[in-house]
C-alpha atoms as a PDB file:
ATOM      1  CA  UNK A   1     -16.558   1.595 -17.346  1.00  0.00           C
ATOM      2  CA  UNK A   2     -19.265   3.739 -15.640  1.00  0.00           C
ATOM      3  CA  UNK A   3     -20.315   6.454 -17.973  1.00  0.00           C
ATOM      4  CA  UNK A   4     -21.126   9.915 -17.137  1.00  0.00           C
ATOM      5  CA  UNK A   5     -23.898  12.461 -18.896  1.00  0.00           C
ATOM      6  CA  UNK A   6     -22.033  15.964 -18.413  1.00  0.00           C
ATOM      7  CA  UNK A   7     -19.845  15.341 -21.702  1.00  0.00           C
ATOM      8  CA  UNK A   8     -22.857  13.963 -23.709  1.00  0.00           C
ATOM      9  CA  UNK A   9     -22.562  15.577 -26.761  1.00  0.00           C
ATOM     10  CA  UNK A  10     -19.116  17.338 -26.409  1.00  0.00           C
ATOM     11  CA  UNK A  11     -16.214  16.296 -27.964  1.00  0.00           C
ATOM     12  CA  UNK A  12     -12.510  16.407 -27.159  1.00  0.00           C
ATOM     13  CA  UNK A  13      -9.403  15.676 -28.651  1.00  0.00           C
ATOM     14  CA  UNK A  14      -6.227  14.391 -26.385  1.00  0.00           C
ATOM     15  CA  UNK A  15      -2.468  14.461 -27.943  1.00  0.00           C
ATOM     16  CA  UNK A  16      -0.286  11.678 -26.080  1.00  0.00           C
ATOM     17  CA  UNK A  17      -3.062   9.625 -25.197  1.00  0.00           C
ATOM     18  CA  UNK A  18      -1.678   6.273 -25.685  1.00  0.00           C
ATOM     19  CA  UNK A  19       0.120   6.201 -22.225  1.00  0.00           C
ATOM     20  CA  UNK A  20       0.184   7.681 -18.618  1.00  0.00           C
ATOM     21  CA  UNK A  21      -1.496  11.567 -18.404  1.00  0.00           C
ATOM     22  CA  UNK A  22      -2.782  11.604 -21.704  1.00  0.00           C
ATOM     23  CA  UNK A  23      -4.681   7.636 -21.501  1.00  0.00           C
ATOM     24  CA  UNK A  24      -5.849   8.798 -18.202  1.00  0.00           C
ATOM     25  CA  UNK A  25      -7.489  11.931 -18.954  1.00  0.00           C
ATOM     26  CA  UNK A  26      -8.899  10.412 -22.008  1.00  0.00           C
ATOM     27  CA  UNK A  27     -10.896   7.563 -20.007  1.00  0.00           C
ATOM     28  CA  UNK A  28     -12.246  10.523 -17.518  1.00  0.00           C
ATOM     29  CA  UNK A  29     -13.529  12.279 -20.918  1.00  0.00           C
ATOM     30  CA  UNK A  30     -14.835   8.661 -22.142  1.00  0.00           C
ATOM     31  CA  UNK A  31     -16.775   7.734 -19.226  1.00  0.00           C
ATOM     32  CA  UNK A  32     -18.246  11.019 -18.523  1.00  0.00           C
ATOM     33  CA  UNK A  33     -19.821  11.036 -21.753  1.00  0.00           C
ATOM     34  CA  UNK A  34     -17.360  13.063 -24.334  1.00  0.00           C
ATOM     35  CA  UNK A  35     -16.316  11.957 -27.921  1.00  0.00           C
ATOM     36  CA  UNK A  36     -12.308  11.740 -27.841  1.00  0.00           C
ATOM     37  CA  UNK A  37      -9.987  11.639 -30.915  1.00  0.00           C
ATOM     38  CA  UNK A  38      -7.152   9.998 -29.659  1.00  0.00           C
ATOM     39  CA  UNK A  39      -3.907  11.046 -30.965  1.00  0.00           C
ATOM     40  CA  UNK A  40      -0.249   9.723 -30.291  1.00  0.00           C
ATOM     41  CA  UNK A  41       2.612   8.160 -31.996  1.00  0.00           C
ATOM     42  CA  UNK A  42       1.234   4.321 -31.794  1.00  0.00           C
ATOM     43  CA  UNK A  43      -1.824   2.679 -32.924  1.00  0.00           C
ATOM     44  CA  UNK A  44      -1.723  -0.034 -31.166  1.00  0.00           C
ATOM     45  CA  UNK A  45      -1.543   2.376 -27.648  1.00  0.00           C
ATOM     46  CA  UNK A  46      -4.007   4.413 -29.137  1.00  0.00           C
ATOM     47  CA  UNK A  47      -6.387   1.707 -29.258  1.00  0.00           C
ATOM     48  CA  UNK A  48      -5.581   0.411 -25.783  1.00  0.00           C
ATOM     49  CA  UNK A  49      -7.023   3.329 -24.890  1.00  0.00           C
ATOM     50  CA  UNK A  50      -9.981   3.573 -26.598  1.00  0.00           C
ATOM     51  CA  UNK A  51     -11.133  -0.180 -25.925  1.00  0.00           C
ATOM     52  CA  UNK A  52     -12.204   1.657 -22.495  1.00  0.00           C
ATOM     53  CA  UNK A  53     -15.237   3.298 -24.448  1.00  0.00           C
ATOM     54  CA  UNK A  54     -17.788   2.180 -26.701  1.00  0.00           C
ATOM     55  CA  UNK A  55     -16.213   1.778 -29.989  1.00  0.00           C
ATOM     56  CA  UNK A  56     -18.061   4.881 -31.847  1.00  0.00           C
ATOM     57  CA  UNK A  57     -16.944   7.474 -28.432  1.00  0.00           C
ATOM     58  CA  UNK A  58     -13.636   7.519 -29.584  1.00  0.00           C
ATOM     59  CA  UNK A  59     -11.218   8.146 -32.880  1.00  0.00           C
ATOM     60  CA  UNK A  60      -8.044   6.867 -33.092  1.00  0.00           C
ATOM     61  CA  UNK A  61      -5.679   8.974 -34.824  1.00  0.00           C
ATOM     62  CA  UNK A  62      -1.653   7.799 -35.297  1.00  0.00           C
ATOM     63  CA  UNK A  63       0.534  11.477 -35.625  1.00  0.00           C
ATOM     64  CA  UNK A  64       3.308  13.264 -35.776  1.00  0.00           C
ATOM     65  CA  UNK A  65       2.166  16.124 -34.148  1.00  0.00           C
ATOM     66  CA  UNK A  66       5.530  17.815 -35.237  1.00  0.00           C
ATOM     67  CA  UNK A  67       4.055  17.794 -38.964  1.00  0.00           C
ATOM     68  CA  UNK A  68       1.884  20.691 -39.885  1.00  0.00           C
ATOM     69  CA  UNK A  69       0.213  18.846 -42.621  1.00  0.00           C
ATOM     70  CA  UNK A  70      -0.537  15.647 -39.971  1.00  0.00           C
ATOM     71  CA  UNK A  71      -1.649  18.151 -36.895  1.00  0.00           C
ATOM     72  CA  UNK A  72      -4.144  19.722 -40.079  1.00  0.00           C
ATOM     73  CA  UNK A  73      -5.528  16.433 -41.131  1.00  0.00           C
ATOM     74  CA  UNK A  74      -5.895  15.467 -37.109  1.00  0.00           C
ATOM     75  CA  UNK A  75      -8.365  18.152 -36.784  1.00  0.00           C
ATOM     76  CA  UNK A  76     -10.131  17.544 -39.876  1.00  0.00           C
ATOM     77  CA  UNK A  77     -10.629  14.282 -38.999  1.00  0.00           C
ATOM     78  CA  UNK A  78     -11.942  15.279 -35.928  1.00  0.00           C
ATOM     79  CA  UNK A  79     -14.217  17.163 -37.320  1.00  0.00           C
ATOM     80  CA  UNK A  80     -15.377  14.801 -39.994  1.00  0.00           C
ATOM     81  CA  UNK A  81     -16.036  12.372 -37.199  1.00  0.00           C
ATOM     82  CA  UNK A  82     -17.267  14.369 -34.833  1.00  0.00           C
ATOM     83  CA  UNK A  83     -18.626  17.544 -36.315  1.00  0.00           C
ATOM     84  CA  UNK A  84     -17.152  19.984 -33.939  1.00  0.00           C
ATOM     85  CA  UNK A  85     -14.384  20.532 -30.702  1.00  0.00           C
ATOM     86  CA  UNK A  86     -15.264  21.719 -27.128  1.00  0.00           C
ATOM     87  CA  UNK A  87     -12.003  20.589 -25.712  1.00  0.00           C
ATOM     88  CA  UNK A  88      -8.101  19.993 -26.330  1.00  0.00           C
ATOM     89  CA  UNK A  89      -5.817  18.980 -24.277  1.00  0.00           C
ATOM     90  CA  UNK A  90      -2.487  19.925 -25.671  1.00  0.00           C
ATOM     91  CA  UNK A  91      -0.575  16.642 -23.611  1.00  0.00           C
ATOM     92  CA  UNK A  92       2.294  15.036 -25.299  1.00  0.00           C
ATOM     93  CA  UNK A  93       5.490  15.844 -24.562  1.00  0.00           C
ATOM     94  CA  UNK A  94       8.949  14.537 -24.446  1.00  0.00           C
ATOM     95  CA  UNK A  95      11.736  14.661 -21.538  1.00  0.00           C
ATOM     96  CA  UNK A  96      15.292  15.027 -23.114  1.00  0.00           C
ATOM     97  CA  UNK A  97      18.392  16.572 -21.082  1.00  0.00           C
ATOM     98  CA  UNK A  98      21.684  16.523 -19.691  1.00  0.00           C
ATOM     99  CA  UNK A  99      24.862  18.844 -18.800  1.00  0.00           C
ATOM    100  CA  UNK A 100      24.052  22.149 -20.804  1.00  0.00           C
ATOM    101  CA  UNK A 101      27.332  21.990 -22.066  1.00  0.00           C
ATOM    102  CA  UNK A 102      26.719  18.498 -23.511  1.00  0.00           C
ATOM    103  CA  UNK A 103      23.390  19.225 -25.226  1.00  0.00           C
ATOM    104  CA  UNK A 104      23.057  18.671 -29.025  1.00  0.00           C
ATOM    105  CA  UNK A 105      21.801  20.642 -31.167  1.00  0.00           C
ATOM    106  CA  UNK A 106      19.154  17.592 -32.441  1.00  0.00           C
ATOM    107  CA  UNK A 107      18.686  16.636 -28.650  1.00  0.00           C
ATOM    108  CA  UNK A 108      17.004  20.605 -28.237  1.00  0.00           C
ATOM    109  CA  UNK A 109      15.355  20.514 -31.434  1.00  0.00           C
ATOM    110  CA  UNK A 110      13.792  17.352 -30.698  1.00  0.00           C
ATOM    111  CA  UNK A 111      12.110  18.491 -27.346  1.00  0.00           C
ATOM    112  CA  UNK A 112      11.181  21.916 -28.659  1.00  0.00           C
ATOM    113  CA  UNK A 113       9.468  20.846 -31.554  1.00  0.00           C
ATOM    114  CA  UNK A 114       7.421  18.475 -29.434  1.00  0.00           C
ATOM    115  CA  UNK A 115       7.161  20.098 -26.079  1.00  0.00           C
ATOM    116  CA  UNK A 116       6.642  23.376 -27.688  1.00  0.00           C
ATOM    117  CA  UNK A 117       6.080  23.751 -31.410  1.00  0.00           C
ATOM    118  CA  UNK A 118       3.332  20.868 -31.889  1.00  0.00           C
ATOM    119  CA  UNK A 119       1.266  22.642 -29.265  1.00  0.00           C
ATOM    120  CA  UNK A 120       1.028  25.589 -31.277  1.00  0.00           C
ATOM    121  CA  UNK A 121       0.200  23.656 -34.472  1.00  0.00           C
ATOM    122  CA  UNK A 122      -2.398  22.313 -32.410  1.00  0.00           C
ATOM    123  CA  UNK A 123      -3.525  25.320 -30.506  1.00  0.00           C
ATOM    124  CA  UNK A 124      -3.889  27.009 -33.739  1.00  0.00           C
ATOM    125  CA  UNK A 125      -6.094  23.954 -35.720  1.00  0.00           C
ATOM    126  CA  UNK A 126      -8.125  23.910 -32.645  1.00  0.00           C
ATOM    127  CA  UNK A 127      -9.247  28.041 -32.698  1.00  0.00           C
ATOM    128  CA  UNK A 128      -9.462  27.678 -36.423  1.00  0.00           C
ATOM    129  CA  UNK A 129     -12.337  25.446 -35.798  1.00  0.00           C
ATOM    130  CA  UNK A 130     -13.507  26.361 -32.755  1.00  0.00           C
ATOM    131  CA  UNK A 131     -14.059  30.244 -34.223  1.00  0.00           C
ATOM    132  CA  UNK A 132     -15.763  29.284 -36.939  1.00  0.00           C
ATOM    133  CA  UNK A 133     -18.171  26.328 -35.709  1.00  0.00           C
ATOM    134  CA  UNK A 134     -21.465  26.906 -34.178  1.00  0.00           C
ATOM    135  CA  UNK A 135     -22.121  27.358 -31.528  1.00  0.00           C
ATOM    136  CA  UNK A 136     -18.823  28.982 -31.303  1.00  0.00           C
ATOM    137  CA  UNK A 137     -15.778  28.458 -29.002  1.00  0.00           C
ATOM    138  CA  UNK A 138     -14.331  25.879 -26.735  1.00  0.00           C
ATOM    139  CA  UNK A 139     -11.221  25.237 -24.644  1.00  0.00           C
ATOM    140  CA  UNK A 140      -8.074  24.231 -24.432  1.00  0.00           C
ATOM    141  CA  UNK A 141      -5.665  23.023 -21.403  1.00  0.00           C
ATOM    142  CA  UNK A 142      -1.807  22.947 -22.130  1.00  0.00           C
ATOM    143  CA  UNK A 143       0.049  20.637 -19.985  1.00  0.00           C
ATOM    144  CA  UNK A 144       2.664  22.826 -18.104  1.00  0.00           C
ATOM    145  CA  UNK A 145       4.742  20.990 -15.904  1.00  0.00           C
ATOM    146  CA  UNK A 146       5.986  22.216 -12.621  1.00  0.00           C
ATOM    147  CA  UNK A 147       9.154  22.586 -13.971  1.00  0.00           C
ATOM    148  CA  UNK A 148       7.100  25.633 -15.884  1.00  0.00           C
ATOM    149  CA  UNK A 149       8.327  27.228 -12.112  1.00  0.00           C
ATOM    150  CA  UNK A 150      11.347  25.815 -11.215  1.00  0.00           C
ATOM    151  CA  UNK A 151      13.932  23.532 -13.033  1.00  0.00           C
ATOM    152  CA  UNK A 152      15.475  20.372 -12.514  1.00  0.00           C
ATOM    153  CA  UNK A 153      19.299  19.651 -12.905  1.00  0.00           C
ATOM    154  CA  UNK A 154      20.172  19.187 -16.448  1.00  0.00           C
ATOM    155  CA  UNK A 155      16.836  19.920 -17.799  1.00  0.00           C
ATOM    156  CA  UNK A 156      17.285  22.818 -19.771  1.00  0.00           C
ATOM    157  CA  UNK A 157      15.288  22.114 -23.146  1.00  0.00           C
ATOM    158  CA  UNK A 158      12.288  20.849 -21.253  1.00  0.00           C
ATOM    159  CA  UNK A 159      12.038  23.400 -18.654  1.00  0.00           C
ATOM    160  CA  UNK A 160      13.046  25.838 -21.488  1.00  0.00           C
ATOM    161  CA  UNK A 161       9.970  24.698 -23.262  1.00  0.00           C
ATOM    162  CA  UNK A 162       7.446  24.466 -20.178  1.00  0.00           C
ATOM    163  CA  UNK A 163       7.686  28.098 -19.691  1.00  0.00           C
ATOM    164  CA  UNK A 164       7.210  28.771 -23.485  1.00  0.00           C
ATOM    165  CA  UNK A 165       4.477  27.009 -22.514  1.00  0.00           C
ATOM    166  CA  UNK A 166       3.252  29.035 -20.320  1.00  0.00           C
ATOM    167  CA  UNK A 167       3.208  32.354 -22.705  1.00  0.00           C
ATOM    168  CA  UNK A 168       1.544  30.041 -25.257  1.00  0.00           C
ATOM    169  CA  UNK A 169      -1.081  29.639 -22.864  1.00  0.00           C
ATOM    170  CA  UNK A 170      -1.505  32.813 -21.983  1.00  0.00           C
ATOM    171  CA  UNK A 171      -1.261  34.308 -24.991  1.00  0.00           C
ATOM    172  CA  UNK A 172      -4.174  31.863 -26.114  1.00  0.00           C
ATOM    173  CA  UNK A 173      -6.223  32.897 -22.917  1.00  0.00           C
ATOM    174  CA  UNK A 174      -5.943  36.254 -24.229  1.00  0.00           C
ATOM    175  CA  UNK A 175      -6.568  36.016 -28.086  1.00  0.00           C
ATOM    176  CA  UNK A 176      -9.264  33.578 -27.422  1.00  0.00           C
ATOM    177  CA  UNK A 177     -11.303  36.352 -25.790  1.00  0.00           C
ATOM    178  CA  UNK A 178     -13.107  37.458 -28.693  1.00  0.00           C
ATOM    179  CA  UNK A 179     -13.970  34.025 -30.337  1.00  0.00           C
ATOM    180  CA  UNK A 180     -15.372  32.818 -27.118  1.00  0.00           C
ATOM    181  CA  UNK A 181     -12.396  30.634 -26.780  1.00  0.00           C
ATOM    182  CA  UNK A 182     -10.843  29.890 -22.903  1.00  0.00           C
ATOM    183  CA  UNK A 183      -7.316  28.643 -22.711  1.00  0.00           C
ATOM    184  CA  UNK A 184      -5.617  26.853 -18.877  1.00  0.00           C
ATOM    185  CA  UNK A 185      -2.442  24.941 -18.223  1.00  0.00           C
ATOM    186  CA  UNK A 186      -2.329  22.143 -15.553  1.00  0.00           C
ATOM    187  CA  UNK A 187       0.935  21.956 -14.060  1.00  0.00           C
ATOM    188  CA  UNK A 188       1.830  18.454 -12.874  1.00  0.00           C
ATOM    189  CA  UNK A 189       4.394  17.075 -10.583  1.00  0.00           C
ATOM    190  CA  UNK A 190       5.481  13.657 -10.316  1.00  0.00           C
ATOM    191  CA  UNK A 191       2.650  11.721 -11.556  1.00  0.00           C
ATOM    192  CA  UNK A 192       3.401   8.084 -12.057  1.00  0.00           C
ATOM    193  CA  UNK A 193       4.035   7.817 -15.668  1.00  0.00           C
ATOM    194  CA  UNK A 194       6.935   6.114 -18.354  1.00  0.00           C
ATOM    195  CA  UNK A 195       9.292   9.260 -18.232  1.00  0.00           C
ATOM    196  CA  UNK A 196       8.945   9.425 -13.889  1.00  0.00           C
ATOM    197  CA  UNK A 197       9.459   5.792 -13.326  1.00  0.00           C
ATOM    198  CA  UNK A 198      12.982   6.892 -12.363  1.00  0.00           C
ATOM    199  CA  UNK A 199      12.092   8.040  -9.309  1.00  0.00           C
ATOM    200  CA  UNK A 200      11.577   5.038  -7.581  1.00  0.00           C
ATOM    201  CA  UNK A 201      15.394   4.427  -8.017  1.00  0.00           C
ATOM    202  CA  UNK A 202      15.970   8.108  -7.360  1.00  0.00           C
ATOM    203  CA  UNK A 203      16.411  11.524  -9.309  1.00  0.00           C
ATOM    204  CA  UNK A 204      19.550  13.715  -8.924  1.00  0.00           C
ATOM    205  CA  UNK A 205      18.764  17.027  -6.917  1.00  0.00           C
ATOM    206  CA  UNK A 206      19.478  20.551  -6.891  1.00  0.00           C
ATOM    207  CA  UNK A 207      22.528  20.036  -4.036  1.00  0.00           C
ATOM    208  CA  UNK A 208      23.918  17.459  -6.097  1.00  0.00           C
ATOM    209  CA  UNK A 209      22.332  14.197  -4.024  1.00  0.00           C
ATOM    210  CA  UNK A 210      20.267  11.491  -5.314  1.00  0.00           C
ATOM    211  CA  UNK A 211      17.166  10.627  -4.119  1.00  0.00           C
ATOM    212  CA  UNK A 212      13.782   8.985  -4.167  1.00  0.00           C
ATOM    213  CA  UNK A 213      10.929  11.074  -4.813  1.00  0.00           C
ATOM    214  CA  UNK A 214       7.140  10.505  -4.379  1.00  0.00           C
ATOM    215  CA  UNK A 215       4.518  10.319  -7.243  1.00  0.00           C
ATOM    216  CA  UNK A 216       0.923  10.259  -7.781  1.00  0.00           C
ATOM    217  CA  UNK A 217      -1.604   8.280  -9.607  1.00  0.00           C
ATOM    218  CA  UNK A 218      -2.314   9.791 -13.062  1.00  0.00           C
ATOM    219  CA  UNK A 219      -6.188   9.484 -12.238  1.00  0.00           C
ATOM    220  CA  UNK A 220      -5.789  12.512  -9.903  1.00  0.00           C
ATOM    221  CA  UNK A 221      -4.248  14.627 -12.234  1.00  0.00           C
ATOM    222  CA  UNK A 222      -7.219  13.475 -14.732  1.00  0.00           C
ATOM    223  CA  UNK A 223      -9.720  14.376 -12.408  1.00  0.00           C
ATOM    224  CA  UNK A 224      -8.367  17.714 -12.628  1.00  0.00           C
ATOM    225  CA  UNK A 225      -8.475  17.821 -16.239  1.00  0.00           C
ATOM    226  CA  UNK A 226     -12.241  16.714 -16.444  1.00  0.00           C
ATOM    227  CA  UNK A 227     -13.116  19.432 -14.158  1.00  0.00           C
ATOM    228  CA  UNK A 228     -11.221  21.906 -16.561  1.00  0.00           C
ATOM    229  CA  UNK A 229     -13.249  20.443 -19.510  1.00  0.00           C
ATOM    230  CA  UNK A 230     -16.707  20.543 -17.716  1.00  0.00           C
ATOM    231  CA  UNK A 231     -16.446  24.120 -16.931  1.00  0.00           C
ATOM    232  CA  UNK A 232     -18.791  26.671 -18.714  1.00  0.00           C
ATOM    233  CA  UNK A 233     -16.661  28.814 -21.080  1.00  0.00           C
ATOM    234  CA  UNK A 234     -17.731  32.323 -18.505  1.00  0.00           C
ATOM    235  CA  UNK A 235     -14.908  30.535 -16.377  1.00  0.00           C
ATOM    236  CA  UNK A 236     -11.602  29.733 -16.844  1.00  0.00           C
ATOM    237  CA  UNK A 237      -8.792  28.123 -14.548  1.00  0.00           C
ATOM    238  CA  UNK A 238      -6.129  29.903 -16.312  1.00  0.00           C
ATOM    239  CA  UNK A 239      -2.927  27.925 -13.997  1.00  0.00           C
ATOM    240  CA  UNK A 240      -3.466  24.322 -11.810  1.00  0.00           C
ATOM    241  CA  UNK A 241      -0.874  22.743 -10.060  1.00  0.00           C
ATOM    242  CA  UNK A 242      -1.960  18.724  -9.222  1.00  0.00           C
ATOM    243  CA  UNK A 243       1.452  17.243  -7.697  1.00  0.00           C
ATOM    244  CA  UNK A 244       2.507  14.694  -4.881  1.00  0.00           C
ATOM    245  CA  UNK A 245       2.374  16.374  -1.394  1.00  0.00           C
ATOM    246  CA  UNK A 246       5.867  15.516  -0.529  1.00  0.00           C
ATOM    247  CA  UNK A 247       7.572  16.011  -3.426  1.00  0.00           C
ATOM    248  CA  UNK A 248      10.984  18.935  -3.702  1.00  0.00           C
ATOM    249  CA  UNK A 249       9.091  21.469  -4.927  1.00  0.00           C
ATOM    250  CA  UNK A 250       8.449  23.903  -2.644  1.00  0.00           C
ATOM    251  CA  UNK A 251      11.181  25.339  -0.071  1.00  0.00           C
ATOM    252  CA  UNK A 252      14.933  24.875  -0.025  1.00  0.00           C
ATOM    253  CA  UNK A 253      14.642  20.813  -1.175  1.00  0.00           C
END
């Protein structure tokens, strides 16, 4: 691991970064030079992660971001660790879906309280201590999605919560004004990750075929987010869309 300067003495904190985006953008922030807390689900991916990274550049922290009480003890630990928090990158995120008609009730819950709710519990931890450290501020990138803009079939709860997203972020953007606090979303399509490996087999599409689709490495998309978190906080990339070329976005696919 080649290690950067710019981050030297920043520190970030990345949800979901056992696996795919969230692992990916964490190494970027590791090997330019940041302090991560790593937070996720498992320990054991958690320290996957960090083994990247001399063992005092990183803090491994096992969540339920769901939990108020966890998300405030995640942050506090940061802190204790760390003493402060330039950066967050609001990442983890579940794909649940189907036939609208055939949705749950627990099915929706479950993605909106992770998709949507536990970025607000840790959007607001993050400008409760990014307000009142010193020097004051930071920033924070929400991971949109592309389907933040357009939906798949049968994907109402996550594309439901991908444009809540997008208020969230920027409603942040705008609150954050005062406190010296800048808030962006990175919208991603088809990175390689657990919840796209379908796509090699193929994905249904809006006319009702099936088909392959292309993806990208997750190191492009965490590129994008280390440029994000190296920015001074006088500029702001409020909306980012990193996606494969060739994907069904755009146009009448």
């Amino acid at each position: 691991m080649e290690n950067g300067t710019r981050g030297a003495g920043r520190v970030a904190l990345v949800t979901g970064a056992g696996s795919g985006i969230g692992r990916a953008s964490a190494r970027a922030l590791l090997a330019d030079g940041w302090r991560v807390a790593l937070a996720g689900r498992r320990r054991d991916a958690l320290e996957e992660t960090a083994a990247a990274a001399p063992a005092d550049w990183s803090l491994v922290v096992p969540a339920d971001l769901r939990d108020p009480d966890a998300v405030a003890a995640l942050f506090a630990r940061t802190e204790a660790a760390f003493g402060r928090l330039d950066f967050l990158f609001n990442n983890a995120g579940v794909v649940r879906g189907g036939p609208i008609e055939d949705l749950s009730l627990d099915d929706w819950r479950a993605v909106v309280d992770t998709n949507l709710t536990a970025v607000f519990l840790c959007t607001r931890e993050a400008v409760r201590l990014m307000k009142r450290q010193n020097p004051r501020g930071g920033r924070i990138v929400n991971n949109g999605s592309v389907s933040a803009h357009a939906p798949r079939p049968d994907s109402a709860p996550y594309t439901a919560t991908k444009h809540a997203v997008t208020g969230l972020t920027k409603a942040t953007a705008l609150d954050g004004r005062k406190y010296d606090i800048a808030c962006g979303q990175i919208d991603i399509g088809n990175a390689l990750t657990d919840n796209t490996s379908a796509m090699a087999q193929g994905v249904p599409q809006a006319d009702g075929s099936r088909r392959v689709e292309p993806v990208i490495d997750p190191d492009h998309v965490a590129d994008t987010v280390l440029h994000m978190a190296n920015l001074p906080l006088d500029a702001n990339i409020l909306f980012v869309t990193v996606m494969a070329t060739k994907m069904p976005l755009v146009g009448r696919g």
